[in-house]
N, C-alpha and C. Protein backbone atom coordinates (compact mmCIF):
# COMPACT_ATOMS: atom_id res chain seq x y z
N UNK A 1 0.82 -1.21 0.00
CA UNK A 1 0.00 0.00 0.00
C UNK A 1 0.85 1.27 0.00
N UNK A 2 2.18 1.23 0.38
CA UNK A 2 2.94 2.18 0.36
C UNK A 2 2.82 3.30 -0.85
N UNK A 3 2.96 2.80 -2.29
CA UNK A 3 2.60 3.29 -3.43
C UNK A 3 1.51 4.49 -3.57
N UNK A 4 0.60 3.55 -2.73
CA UNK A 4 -0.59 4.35 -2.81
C UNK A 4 -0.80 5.21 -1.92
N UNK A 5 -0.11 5.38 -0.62
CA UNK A 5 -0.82 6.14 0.47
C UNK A 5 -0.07 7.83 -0.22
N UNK A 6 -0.85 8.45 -0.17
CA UNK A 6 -0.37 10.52 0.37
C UNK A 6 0.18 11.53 1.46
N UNK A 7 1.71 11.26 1.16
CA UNK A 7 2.11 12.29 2.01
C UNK A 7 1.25 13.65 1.87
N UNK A 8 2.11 13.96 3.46
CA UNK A 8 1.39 15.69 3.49
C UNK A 8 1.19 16.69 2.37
N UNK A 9 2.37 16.19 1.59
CA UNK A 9 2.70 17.66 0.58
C UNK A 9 2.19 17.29 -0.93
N UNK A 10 1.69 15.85 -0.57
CA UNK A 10 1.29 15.11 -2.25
C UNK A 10 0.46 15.63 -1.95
N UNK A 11 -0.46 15.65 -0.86
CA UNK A 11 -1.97 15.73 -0.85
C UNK A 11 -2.32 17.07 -1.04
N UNK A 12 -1.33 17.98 -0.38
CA UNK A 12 -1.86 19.70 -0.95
C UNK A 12 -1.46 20.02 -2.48
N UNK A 13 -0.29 18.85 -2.91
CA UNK A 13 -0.16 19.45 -4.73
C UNK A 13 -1.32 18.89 -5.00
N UNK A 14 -1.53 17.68 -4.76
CA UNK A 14 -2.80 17.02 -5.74
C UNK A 14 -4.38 17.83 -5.35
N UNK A 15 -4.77 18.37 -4.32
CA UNK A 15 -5.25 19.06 -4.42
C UNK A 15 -5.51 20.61 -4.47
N UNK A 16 -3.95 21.08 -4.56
CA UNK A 16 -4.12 22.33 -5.69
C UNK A 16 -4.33 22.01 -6.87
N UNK A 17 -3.89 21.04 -7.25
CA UNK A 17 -3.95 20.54 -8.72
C UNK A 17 -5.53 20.29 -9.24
N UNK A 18 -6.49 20.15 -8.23
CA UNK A 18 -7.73 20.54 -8.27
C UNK A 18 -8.21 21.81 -8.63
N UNK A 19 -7.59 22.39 -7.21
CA UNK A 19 -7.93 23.98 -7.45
C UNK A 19 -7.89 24.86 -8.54
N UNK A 20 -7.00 24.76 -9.37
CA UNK A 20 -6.33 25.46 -10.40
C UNK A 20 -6.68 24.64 -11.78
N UNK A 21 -7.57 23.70 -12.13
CA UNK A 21 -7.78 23.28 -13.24
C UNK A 21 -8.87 24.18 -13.92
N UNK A 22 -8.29 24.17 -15.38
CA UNK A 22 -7.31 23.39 -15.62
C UNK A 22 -6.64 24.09 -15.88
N UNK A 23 -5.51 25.08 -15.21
CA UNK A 23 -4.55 25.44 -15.71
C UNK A 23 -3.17 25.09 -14.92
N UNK A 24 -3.41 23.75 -14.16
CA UNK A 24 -2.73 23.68 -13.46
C UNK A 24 -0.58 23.63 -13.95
N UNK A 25 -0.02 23.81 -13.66
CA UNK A 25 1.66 24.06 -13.88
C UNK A 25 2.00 24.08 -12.89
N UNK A 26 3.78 23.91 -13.17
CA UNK A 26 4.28 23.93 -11.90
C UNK A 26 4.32 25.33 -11.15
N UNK A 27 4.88 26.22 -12.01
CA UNK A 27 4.97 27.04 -11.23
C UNK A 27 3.60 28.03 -10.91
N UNK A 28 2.53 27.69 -11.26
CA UNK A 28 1.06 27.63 -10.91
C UNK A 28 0.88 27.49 -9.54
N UNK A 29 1.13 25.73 -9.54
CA UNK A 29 1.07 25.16 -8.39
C UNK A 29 2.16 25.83 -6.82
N UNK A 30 3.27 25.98 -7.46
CA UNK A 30 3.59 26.48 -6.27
C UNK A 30 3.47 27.53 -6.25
N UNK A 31 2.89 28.46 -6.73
CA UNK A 31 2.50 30.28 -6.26
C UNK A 31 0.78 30.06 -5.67
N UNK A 32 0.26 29.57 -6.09
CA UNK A 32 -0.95 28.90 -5.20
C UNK A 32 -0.97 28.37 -3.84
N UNK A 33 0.29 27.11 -3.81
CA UNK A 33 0.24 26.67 -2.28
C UNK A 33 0.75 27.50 -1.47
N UNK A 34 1.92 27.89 -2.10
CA UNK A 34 2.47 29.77 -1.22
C UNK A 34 1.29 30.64 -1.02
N UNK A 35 0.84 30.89 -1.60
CA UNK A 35 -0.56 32.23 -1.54
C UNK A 35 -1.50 31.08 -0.48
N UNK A 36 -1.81 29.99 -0.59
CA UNK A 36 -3.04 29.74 0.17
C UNK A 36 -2.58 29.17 1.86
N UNK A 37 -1.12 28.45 1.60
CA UNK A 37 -0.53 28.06 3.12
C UNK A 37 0.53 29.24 3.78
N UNK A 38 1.25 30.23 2.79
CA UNK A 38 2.21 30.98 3.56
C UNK A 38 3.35 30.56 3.86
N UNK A 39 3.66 29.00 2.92
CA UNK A 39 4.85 28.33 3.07
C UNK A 39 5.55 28.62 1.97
N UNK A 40 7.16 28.16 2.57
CA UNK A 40 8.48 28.61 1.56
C UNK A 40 8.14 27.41 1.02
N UNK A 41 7.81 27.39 -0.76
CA UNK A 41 8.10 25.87 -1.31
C UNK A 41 9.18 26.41 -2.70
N UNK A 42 10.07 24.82 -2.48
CA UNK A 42 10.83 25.22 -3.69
C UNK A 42 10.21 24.33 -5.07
N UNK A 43 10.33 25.54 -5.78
CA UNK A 43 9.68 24.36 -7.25
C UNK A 43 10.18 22.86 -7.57
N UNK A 44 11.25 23.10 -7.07
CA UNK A 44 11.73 21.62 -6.89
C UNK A 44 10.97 20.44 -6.34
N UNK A 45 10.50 21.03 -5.20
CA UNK A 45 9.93 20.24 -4.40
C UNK A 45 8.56 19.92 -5.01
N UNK A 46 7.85 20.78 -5.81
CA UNK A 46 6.56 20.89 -6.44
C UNK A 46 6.95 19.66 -7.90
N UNK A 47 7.77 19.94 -8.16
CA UNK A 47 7.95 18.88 -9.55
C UNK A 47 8.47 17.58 -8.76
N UNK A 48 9.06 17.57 -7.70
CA UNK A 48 9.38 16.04 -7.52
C UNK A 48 8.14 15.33 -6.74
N UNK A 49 7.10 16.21 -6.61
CA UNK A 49 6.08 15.58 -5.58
C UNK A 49 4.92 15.52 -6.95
N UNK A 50 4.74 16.47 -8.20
CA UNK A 50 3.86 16.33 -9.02
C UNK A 50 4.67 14.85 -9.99
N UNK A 51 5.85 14.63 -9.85
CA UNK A 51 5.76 13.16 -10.59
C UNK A 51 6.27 12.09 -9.81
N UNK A 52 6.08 12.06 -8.41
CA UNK A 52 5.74 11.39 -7.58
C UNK A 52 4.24 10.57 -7.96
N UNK A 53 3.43 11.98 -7.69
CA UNK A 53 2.07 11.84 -8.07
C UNK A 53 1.25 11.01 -9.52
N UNK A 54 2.51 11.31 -10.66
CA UNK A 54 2.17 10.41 -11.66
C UNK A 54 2.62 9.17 -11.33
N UNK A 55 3.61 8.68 -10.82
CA UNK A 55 4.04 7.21 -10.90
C UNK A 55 2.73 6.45 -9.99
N UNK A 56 2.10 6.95 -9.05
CA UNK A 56 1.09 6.28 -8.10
C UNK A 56 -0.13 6.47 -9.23
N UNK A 57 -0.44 7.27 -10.02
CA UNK A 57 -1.35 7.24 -10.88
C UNK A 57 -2.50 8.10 -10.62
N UNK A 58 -2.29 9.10 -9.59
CA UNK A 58 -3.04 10.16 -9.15
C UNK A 58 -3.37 11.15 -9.95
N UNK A 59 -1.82 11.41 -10.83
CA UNK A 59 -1.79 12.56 -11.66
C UNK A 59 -1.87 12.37 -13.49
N UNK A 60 -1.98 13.02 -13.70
CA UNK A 60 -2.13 12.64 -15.76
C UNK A 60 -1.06 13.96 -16.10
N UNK A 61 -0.62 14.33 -16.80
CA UNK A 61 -0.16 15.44 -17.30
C UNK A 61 -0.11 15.39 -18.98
N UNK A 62 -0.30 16.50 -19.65
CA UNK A 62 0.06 16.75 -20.93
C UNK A 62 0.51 18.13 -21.37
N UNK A 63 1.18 18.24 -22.52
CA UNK A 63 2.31 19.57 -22.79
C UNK A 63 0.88 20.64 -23.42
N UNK A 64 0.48 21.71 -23.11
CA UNK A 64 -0.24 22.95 -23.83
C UNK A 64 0.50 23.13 -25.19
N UNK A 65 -0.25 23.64 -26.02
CA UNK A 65 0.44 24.55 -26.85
C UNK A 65 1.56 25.90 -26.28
N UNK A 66 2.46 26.02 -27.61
CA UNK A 66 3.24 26.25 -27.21
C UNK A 66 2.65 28.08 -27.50
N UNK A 67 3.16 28.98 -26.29
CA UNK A 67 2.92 30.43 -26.40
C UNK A 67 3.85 31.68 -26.82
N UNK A 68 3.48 32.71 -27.14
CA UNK A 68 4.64 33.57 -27.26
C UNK A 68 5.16 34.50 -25.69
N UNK A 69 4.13 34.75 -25.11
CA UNK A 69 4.78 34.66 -23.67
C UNK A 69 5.70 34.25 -23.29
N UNK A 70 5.70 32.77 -23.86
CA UNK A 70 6.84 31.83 -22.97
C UNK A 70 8.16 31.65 -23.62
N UNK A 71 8.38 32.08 -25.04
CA UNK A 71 9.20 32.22 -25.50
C UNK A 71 9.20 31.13 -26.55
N UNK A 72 7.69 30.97 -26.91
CA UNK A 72 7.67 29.08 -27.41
C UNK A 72 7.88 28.32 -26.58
N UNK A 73 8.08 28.29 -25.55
CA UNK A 73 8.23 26.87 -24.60
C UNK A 73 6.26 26.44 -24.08
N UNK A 74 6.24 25.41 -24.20
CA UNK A 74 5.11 24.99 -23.28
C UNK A 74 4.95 24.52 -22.43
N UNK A 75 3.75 24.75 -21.69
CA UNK A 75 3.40 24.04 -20.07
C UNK A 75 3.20 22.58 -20.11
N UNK A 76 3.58 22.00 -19.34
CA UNK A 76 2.96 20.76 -18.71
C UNK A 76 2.28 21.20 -17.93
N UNK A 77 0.42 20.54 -17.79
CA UNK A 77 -0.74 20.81 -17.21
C UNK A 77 -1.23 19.45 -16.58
N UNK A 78 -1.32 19.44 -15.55
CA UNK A 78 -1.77 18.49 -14.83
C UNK A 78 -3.01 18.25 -14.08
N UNK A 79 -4.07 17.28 -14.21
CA UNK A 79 -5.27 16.81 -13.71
C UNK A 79 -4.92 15.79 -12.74
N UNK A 80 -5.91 15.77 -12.06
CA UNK A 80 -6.19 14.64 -11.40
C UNK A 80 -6.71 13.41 -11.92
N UNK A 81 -6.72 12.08 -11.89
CA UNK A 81 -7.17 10.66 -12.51
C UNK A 81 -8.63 10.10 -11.72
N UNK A 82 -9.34 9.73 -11.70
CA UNK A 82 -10.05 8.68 -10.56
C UNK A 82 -9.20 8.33 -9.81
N UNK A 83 -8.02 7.39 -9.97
CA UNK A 83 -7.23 7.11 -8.77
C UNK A 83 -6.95 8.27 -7.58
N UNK A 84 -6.35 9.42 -8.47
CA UNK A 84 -6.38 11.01 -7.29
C UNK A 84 -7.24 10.98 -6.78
N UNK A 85 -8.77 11.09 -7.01
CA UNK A 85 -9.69 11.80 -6.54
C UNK A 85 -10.47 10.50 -5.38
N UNK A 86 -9.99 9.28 -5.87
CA UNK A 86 -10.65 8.25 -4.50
C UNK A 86 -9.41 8.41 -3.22
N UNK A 87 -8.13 8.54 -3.77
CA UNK A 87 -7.45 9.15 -2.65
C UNK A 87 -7.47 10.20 -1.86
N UNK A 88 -7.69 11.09 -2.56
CA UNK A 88 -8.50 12.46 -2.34
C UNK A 88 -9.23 11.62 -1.14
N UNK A 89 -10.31 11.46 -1.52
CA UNK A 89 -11.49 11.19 -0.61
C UNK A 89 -11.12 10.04 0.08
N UNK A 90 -10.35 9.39 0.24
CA UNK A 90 -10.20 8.65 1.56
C UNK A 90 -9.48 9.69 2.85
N UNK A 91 -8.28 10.12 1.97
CA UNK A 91 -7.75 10.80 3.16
C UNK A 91 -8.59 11.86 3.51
N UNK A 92 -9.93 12.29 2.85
CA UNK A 92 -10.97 13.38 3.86
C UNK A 92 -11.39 12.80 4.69
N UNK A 93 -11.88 10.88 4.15
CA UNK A 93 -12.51 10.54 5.33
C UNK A 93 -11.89 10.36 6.63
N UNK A 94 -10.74 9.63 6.13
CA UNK A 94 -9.95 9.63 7.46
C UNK A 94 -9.92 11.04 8.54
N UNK A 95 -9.41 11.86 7.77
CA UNK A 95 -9.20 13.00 8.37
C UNK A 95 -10.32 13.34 9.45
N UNK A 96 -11.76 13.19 8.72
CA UNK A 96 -12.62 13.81 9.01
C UNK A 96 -13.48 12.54 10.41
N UNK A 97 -13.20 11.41 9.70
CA UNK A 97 -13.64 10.48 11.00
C UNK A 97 -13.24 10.39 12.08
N UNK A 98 -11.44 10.59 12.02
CA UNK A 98 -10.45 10.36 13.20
C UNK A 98 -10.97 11.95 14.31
N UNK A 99 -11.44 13.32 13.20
CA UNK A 99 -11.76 14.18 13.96
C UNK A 99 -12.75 14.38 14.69
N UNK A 100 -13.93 13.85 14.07
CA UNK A 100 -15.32 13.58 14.75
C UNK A 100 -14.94 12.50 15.95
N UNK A 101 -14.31 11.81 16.41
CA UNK A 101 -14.46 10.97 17.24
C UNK A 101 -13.48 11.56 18.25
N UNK A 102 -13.36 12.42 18.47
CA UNK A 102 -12.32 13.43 19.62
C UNK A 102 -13.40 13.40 20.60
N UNK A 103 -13.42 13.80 21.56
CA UNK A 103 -14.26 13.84 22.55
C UNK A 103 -14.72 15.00 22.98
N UNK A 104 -15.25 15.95 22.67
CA UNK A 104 -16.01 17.53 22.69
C UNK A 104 -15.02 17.81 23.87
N UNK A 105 -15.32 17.34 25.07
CA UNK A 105 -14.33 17.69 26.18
C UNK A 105 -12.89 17.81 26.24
N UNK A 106 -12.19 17.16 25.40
CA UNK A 106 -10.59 17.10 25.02
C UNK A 106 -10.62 18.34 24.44
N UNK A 107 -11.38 18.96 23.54
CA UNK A 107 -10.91 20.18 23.14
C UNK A 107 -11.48 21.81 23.20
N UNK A 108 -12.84 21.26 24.91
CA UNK A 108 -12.88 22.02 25.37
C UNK A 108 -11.96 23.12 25.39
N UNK A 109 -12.25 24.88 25.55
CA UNK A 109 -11.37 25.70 26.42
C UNK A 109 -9.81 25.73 25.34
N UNK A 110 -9.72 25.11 24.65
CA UNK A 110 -8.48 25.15 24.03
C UNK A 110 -8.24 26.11 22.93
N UNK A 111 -7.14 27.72 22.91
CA UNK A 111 -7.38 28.25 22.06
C UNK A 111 -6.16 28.03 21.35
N UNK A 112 -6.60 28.76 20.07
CA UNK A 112 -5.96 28.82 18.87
C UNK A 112 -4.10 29.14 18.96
N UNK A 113 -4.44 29.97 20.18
CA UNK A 113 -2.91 30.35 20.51
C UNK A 113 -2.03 28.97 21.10
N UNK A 114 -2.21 28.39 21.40
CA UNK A 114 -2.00 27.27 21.67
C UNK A 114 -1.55 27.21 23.48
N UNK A 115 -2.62 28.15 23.70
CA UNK A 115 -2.62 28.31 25.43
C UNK A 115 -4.13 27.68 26.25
């Protein structure tokens, strides 16, 4: 199952890679997860986790036409597969089951500041 499970940082490319369709790119993707988390990411890290994402079969990618913007170079644009999107949705459920079953009282009184 290793193959298949989603690290932390697969799971926010693959679902920016939601967010942003379809124009999703790399450097798309990481000026997005910067703008929406406030984290330092290096594009590096965004391309080795978006073909991470293809070898598990989460991700699809194909080249755009090519622009004059870009100097003639074109994008690689990336979707999500069915495989992404049932992963997607397991790790909500998880997320979301393991959170519902907290105990109202455990997180009584507890603020944000972490006091």
């Amino acid at each position: 199952m290793k193959g298949t499970q989603l690290g932390e940082f697969e799971e926010l490319v693959l679902l920016i890679v939601g967010v942003l369709f379809p124009e999703a790119y790399g450097l798309s993707i990481r000026e997005e997860i910067i703008g929406q988390t406030k984290r330092k990411v290096a594009i590096g890290a965004v391309h080795s986790s978006l073909s991470r994402l293809q070898e598990k079969g989460f991700l699809k990618s194909e080249l755009a036409e090519a622009t004059h913007e870009r100097g003639g170079r074109r994008k690689r644009l990336f979707t999500i597969t069915a495989s992404g999107k049932r992963a997607l949705e397991r790790n909500h459920e998880l997320r979301n089951g393991l959170y519902n079953q907290i105990p109202e009282i455990a997180l009584k009184g507890l603020s944000f500041s972490g006091t």
